[in-house]
Protein backbone atom coordinates (compact mmCIF):
# COMPACT_ATOMS: atom_id res chain seq x y z
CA UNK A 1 154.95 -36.62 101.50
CA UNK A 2 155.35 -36.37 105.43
CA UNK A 3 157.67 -34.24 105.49
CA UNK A 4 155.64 -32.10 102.54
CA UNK A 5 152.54 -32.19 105.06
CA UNK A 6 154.62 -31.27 108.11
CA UNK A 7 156.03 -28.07 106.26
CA UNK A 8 152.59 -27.04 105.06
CA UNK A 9 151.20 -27.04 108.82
CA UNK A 10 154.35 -25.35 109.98
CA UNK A 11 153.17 -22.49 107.65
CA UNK A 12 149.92 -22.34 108.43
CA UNK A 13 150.63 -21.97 112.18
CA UNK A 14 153.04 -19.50 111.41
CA UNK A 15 150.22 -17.41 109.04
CA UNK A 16 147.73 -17.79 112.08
CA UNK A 17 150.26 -16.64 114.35
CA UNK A 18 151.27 -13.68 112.49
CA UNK A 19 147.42 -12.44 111.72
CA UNK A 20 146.55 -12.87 115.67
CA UNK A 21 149.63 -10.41 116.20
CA UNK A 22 148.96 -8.16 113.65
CA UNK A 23 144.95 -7.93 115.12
CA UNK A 24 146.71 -7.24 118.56
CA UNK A 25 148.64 -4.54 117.15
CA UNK A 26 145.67 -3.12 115.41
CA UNK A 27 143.40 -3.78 118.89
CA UNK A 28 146.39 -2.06 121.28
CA UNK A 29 146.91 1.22 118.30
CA UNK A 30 142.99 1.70 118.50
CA UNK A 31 142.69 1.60 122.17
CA UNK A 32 145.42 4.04 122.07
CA UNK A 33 143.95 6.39 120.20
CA UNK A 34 140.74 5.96 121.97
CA UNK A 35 142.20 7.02 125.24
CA UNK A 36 144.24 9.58 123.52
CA UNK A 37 140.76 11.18 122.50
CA UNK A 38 139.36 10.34 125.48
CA UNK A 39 142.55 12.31 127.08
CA UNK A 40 141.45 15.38 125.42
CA UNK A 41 138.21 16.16 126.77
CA UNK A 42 139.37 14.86 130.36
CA UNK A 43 139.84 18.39 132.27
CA UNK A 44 143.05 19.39 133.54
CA UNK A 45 142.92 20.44 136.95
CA UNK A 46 146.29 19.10 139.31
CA UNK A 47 150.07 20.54 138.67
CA UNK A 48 151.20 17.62 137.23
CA UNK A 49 148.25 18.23 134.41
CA UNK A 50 149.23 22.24 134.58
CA UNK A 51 152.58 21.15 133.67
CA UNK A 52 151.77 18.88 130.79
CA UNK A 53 149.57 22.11 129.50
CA UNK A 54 152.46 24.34 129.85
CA UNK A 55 154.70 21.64 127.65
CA UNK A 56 152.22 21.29 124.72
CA UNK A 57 153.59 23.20 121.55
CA UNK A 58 150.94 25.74 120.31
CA UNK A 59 149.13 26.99 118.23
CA UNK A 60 146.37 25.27 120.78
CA UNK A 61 143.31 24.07 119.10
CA UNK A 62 140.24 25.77 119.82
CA UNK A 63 138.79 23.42 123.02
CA UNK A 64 142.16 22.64 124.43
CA UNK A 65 141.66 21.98 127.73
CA UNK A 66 143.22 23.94 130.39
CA UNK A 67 143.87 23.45 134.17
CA UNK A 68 142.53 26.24 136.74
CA UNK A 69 146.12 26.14 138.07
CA UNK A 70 147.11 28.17 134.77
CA UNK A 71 144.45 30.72 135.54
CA UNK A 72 145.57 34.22 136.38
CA UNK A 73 142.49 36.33 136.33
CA UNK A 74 138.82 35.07 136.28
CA UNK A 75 135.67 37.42 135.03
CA UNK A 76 132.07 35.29 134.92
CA UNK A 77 129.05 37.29 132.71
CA UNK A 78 126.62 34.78 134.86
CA UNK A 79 126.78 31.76 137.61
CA UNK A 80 127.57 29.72 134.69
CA UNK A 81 129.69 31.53 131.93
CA UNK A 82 133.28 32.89 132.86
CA UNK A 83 136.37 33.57 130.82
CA UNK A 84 139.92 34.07 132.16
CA UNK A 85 143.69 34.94 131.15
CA UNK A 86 145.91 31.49 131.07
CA UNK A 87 149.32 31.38 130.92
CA UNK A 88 150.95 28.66 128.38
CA UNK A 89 154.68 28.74 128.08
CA UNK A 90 154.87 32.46 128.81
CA UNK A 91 151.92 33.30 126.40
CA UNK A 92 148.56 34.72 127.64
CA UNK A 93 145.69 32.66 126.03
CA UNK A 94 141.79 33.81 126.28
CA UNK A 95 139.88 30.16 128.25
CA UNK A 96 136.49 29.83 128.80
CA UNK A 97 133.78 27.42 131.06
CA UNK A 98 130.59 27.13 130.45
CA UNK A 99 130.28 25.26 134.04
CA UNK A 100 130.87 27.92 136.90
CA UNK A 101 134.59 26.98 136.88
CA UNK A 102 134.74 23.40 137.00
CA UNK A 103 136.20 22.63 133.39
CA UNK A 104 138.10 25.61 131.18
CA UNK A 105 138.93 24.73 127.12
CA UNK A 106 141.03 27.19 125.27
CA UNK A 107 138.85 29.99 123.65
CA UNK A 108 141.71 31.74 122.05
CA UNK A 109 145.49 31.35 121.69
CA UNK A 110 146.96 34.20 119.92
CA UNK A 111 145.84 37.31 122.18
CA UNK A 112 147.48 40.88 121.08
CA UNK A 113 150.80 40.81 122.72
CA UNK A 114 151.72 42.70 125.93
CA UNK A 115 149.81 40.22 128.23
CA UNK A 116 152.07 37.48 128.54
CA UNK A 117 154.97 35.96 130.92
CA UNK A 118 157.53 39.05 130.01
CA UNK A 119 154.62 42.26 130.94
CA UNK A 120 153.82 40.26 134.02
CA UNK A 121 150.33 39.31 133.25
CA UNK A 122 149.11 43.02 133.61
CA UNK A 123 145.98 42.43 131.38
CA UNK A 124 142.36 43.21 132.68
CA UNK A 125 139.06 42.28 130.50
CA UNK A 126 135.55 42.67 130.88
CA UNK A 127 132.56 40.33 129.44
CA UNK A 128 129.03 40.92 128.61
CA UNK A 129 127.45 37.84 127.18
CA UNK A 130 129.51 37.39 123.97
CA UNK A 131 130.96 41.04 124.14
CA UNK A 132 134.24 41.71 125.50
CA UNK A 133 136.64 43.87 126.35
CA UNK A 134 140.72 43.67 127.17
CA UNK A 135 143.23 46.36 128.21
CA UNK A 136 145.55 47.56 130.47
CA UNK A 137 148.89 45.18 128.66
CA UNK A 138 152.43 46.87 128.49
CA UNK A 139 152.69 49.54 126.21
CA UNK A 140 154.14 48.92 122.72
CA UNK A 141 157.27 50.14 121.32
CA UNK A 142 155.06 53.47 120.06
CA UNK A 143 153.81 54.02 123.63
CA UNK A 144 150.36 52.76 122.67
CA UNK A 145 148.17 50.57 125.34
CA UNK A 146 144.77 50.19 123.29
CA UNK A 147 141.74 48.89 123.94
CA UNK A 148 140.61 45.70 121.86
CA UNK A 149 137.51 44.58 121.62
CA UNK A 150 135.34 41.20 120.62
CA UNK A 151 132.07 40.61 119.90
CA UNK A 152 132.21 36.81 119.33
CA UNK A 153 133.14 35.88 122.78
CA UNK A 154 136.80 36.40 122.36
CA UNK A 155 137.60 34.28 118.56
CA UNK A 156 138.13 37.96 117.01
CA UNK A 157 139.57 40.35 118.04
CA UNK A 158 139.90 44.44 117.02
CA UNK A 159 141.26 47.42 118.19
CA UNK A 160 138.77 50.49 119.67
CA UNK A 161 139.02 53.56 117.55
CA UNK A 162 140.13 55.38 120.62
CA UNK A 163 143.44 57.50 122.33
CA UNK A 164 146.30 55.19 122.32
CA UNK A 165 146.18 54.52 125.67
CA UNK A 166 143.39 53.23 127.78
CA UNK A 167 143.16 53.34 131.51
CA UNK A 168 139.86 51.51 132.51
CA UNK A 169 136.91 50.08 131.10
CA UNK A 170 133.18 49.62 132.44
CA UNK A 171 130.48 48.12 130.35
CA UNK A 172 126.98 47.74 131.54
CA UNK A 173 124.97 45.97 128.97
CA UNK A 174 125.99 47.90 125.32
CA UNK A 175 126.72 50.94 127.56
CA UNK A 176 130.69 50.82 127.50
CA UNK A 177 132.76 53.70 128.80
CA UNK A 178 136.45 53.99 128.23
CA UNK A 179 138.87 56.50 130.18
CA UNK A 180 141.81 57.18 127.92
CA UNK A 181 144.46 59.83 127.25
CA UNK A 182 146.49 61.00 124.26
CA UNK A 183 149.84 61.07 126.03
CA UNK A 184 151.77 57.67 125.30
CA UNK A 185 154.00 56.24 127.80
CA UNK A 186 157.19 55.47 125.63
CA UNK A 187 159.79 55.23 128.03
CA UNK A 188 162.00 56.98 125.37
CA UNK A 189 160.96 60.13 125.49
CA UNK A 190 162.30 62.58 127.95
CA UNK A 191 159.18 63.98 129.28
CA UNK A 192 155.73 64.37 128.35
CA UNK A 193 152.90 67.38 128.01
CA UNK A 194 149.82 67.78 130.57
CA UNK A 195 147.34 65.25 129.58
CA UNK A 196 144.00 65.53 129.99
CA UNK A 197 141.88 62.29 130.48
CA UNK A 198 139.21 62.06 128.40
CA UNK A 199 135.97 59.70 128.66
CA UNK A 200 135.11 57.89 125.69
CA UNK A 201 131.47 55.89 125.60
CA UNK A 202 130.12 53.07 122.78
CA UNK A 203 126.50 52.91 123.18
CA UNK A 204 126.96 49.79 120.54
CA UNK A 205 128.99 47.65 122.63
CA UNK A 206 132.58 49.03 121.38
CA UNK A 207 131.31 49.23 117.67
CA UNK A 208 131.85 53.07 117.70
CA UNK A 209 133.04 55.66 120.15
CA UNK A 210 132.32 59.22 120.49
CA UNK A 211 134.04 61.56 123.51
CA UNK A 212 131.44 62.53 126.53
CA UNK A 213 131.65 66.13 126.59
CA UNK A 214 132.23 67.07 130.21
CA UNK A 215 132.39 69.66 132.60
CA UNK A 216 134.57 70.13 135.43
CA UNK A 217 136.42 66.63 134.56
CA UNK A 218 139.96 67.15 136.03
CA UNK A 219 143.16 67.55 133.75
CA UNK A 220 146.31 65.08 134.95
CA UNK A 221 149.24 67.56 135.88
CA UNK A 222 151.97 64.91 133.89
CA UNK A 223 151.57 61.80 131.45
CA UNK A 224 150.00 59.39 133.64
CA UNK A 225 152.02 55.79 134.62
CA UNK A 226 150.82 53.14 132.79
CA UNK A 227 150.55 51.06 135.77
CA UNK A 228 146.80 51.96 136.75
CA UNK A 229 146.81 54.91 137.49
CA UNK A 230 143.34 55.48 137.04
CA UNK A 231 140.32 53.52 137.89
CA UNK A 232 136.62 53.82 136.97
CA UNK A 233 133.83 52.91 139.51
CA UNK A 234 130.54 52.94 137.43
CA UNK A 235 127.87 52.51 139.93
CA UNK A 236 124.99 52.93 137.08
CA UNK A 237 124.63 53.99 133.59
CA UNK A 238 124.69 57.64 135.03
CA UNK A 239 126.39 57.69 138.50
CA UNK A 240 130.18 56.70 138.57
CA UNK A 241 133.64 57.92 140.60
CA UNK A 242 136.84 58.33 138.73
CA UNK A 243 139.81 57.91 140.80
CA UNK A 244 143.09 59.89 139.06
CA UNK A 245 146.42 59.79 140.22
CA UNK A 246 149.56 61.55 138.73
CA UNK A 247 153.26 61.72 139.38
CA UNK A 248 154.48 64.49 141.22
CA UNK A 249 157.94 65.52 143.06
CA UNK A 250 156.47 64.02 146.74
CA UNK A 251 155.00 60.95 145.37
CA UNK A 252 151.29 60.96 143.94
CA UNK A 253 148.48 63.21 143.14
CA UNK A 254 145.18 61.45 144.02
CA UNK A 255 142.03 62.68 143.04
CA UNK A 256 138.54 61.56 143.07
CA UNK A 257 135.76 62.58 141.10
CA UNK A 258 131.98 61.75 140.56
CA UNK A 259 129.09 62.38 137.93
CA UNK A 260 125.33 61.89 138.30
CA UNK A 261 124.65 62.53 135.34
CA UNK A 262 126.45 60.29 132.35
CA UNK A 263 129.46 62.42 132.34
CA UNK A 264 128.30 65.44 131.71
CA UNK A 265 129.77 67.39 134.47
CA UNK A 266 131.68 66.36 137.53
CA UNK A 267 132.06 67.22 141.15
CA UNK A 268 135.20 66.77 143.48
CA UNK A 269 135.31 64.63 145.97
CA UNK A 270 138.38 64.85 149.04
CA UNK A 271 140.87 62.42 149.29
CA UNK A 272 142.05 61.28 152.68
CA UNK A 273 144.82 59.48 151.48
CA UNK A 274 148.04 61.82 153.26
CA UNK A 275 152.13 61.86 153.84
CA UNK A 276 153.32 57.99 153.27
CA UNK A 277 149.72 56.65 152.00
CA UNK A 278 149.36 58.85 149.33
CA UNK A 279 151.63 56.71 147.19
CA UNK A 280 148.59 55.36 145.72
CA UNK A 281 144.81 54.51 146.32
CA UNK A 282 142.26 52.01 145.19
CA UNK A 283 138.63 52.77 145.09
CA UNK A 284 135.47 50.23 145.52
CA UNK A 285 131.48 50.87 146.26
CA UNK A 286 128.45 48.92 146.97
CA UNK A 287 126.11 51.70 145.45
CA UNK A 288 126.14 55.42 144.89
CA UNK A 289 127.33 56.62 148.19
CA UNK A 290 128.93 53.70 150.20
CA UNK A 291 132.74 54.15 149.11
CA UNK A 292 135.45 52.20 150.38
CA UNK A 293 139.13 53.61 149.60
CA UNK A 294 142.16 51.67 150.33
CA UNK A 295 145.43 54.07 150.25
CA UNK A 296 148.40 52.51 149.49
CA UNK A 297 152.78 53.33 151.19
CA UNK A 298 156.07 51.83 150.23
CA UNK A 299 155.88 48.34 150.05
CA UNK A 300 159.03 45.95 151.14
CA UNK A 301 159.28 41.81 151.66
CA UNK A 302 155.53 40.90 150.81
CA UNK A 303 154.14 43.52 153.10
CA UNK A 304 153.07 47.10 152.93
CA UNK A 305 151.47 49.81 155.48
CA UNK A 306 148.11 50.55 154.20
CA UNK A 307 144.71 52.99 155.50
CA UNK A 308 140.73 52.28 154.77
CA UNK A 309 138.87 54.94 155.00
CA UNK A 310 135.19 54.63 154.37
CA UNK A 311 132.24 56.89 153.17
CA UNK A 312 128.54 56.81 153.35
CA UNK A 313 127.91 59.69 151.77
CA UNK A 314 129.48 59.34 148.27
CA UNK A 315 133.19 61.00 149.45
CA UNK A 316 131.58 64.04 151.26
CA UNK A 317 133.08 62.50 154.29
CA UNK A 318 135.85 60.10 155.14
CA UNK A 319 135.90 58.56 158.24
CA UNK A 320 139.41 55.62 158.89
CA UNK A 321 138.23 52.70 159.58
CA UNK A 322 141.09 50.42 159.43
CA UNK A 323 144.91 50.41 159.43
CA UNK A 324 148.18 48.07 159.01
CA UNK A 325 151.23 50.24 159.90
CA UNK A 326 154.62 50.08 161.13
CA UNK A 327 156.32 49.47 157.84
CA UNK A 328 157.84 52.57 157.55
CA UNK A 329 155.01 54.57 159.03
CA UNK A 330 154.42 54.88 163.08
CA UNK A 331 153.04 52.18 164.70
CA UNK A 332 149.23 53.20 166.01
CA UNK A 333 148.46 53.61 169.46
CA UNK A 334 147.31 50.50 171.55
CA UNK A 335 144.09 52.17 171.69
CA UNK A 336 143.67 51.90 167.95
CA UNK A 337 145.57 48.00 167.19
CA UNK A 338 145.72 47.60 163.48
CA UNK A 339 143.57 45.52 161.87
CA UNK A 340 144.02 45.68 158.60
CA UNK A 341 146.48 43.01 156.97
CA UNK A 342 149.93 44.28 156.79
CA UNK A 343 150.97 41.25 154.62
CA UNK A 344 150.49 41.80 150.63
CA UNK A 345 149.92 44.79 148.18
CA UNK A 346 147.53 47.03 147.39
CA UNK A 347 147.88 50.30 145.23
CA UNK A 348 150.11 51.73 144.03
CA UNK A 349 151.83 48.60 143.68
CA UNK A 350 148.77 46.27 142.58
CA UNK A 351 145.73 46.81 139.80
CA UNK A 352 142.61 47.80 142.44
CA UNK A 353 139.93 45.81 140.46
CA UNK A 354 141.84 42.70 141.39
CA UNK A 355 142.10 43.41 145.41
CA UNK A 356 138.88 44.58 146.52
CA UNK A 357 135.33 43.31 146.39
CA UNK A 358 132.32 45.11 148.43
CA UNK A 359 129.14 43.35 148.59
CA UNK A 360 127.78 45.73 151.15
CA UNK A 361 128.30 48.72 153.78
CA UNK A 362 128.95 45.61 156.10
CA UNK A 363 130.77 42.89 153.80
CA UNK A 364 133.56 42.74 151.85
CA UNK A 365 136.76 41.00 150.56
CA UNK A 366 140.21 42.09 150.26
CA UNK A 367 142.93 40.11 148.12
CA UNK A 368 146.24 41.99 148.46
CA UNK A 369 148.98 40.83 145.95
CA UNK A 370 151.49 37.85 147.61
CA UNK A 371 148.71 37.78 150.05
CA UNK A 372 145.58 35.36 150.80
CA UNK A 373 142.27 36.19 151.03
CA UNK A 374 140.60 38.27 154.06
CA UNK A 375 136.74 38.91 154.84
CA UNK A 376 134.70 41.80 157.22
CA UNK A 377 131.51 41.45 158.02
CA UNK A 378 132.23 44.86 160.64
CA UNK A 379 131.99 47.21 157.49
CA UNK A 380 136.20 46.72 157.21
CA UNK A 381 136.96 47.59 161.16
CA UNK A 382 137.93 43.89 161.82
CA UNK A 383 139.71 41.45 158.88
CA UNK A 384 140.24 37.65 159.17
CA UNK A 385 141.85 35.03 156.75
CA UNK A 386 138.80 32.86 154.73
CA UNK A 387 139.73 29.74 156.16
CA UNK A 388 140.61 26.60 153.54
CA UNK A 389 141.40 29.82 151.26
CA UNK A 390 143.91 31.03 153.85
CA UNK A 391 146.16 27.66 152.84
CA UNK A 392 145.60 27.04 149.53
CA UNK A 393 148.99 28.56 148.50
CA UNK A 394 147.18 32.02 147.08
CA UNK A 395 150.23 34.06 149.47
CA UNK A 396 152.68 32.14 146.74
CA UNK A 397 152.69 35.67 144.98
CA UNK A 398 151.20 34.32 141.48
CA UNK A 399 149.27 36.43 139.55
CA UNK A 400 145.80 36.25 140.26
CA UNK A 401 142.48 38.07 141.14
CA UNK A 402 138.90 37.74 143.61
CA UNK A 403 135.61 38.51 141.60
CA UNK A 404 132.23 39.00 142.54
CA UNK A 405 129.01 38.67 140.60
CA UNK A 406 126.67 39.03 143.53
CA UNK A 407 126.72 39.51 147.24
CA UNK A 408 127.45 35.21 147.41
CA UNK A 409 128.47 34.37 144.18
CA UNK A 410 132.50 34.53 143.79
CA UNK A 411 135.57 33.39 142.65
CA UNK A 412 139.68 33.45 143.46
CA UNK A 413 142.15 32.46 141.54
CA UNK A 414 146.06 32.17 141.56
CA UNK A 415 148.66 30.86 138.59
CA UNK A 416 150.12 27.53 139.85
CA UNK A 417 147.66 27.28 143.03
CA UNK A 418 144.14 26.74 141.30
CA UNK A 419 140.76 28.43 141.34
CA UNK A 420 138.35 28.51 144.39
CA UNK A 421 134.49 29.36 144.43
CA UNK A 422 131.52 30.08 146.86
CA UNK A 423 128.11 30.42 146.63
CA UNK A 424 127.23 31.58 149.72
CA UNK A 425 129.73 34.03 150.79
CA UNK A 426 131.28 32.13 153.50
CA UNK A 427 132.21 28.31 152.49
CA UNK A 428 134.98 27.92 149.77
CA UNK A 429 135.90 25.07 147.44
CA UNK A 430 138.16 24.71 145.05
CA UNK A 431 137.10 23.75 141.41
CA UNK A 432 138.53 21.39 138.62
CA UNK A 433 139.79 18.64 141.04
């Protein structure tokens, strides 16, 4: 009977034993998969969490979070709402943040292709509230670079209705104008007709599209590059500058043209871009007649000669304001030091909506490509590095872009290096960390 008695305890210890265990393992699973929910909503901001984004399989659930150092071009609609490009494992995915910048989640992971790792991030995009607005990816295998359009803040998406290739977009409110051509670039064919650009408006947002019938509007000699060759400067709903530029035997044929009146008919403006800068230009204003124009030379080793010229009277006049030669073009005189950045790219080489920011005649902000980020308050005669900004890492030569949403309200971004805001035009700080 002892040793009956003896056996029956042994068991019971043993049953007790095993039940404490098996709550453990129950306890340790469940506070696993707490954290591992918890994990999901945490924001991913550091390169250590940018590379555990870049190793998670897709498709990426809708609210994915994703680091700012897998940003590569930021657009906000307000001081709160912005979207951006993200690159995951050599896709481009549509993010959004709902908080100025601090925390992104993953808005959509199955863009139209021709935006990701392989086109070298090309694509630019536009919001207004829930409407938006991407082009400018590599062309397809037909040519084709369409516009596509969303009206559900980026969940659907659906090709415009428009030329097969589209060169710029500006939307203010529902008011949407599109500059597009009917000449593909498919580098297969041998050579291409004169194509005229044409400007396309929606008056519904992108729903539907009708040509603006124009006068004057200037016909590009040969089939425009699909590497920005054109860029659209809407100041209002019926004031804008069109900046065109076509290949030619020298280099580049630059011109500039502006309409008061919706499009209707157009006046030409002079270009001062000349000899080695007229490779390529980039235009920017802070209203109707303050112009600045950035012309672009060869470009070598992260650095590139470049001229500013500057207009107050809507490109009547040009007057230089600033220069960075010596790299391949003379050097200036001692009487006239540049001052201007050689280091980085600007046009032809780099998208102009992505380099240069005016807030005013006086203030403004230049991001070449491979370059960090430079501020005048001299109206563009004098340039210094935004300190903090200046070593970041933003000169690492990632794909990235400086917006503006006011004269104090902007953002920078850079793939692998992060995303950096101010409020007041002058301090910086970086977001997500």
């Amino acid at each position: 009977m002892a040793n009956v008695v003896r056996r029956a305890q042994t068991i019971r210890i043993r049953r007790r034993l095993g039940a404490l265990a098996a709550t453990g393992v129950l306890v340790v699973a469940g506070g696993a998969g707490y954290l591992v929910s918890r994990q999901s909503n945490i924001p991913l901001s550091s390169a250590e969490t940018g590379y555990q984004f870049n190793a998670e399989k897709g498709p990426l659930a809708v609210g994915t979070p994703v680091p700012t150092t897998a940003l590569d071009n930021v657009v906000f609609d307000n001081a709160q709402v912005g979207f951006a490009l993200a690159a995951h494992r050599g896709q481009a995915v549509l993010a959004e943040s709902t908080d100025g910048g601090n925390t992104w989640s993953v808005r959509n992971d199955h863009l139209p292709s021709g935006y990701g790792q392989g086109d070298g991030y090309p694509g630019q995009f536009e919001f207004v509230g829930a409407n938006g607005y991407l082009w400018g990816g590599s062309p397809g295998a037909d040519g084709s670079a369409p516009l596509w359009v969303t009206s559900d803040g980026g969940v659907r998406w659906h090709k415009a209705p428009i030329d097969p290739v589209v060169y710029d977009v500006s939307a203010i409110g529902g008011n949407v104008w599109a500059l597009t051509s009917a000449c593909t670039a498919n580098p297969l064919q041998a050579s291409s007709p004169s194509c005229p650009l044409v400007v396309e408006q929606s008056l519904d947002s992108g729903d539907s599209w009708s040509a603006v019938v124009s006068s004057g509007f200037a016909d590009v000699s040969s089939a425009p590059l699909i590497s920005q060759p054109v860029e659209l400067a809407r100041i209002t709903l019926s004031r804008a500058y069109v900046l065109t530029s076509s290949t030619v035997s020298t280099g580049a044929d630059i011109g500039l043209l502006y309409t008061a009146d919706g499009g209707q008919t157009w006046q030409a403006r002079p270009v001062p871009c000349a000899g080695p800068f007229a490779l390529g230009a980039e235009v920017a204003a802070s209203g109707t007649d303050d112009l600045w124009l950035l012309c672009g030379s060869q470009g070598t080793a992260g650095s590139q000669s470049k001229e500013l010229y500057r207009s107050s009277d809507g490109g009547m006049t040009w007057a230089l304001t600033a220069s960075a030669t010596g790299l391949g073009t003379p050097s200036p005189p001692p009487s006239e030091p540049n001052t201007l950045p050689l280091v980085g790219y600007v046009a032809p080489i780099s998208i102009g909506h992505k380099n240069l920011a005016v807030a005013s005649p006086t203030t403004a902000w230049l991001y070449p490509s491979r370059a960090t980020l430079f501020k005048t308050v001299s109206g563009g005669q004098s340039w210094v590095s935004v300190p903090g900004v200046n070593t970041a890492g933003f000169d690492s030569g990632s794909a990235g872009n400086v917006t503006f949403i006011s004269a104090t309200q902007g953002w920078i971004c850079a793939y692998g290096v992060g995303l950096w805001h101010t409020s007041d035009g002058v301090h910086w700080s970086p977001l997500g960390v």
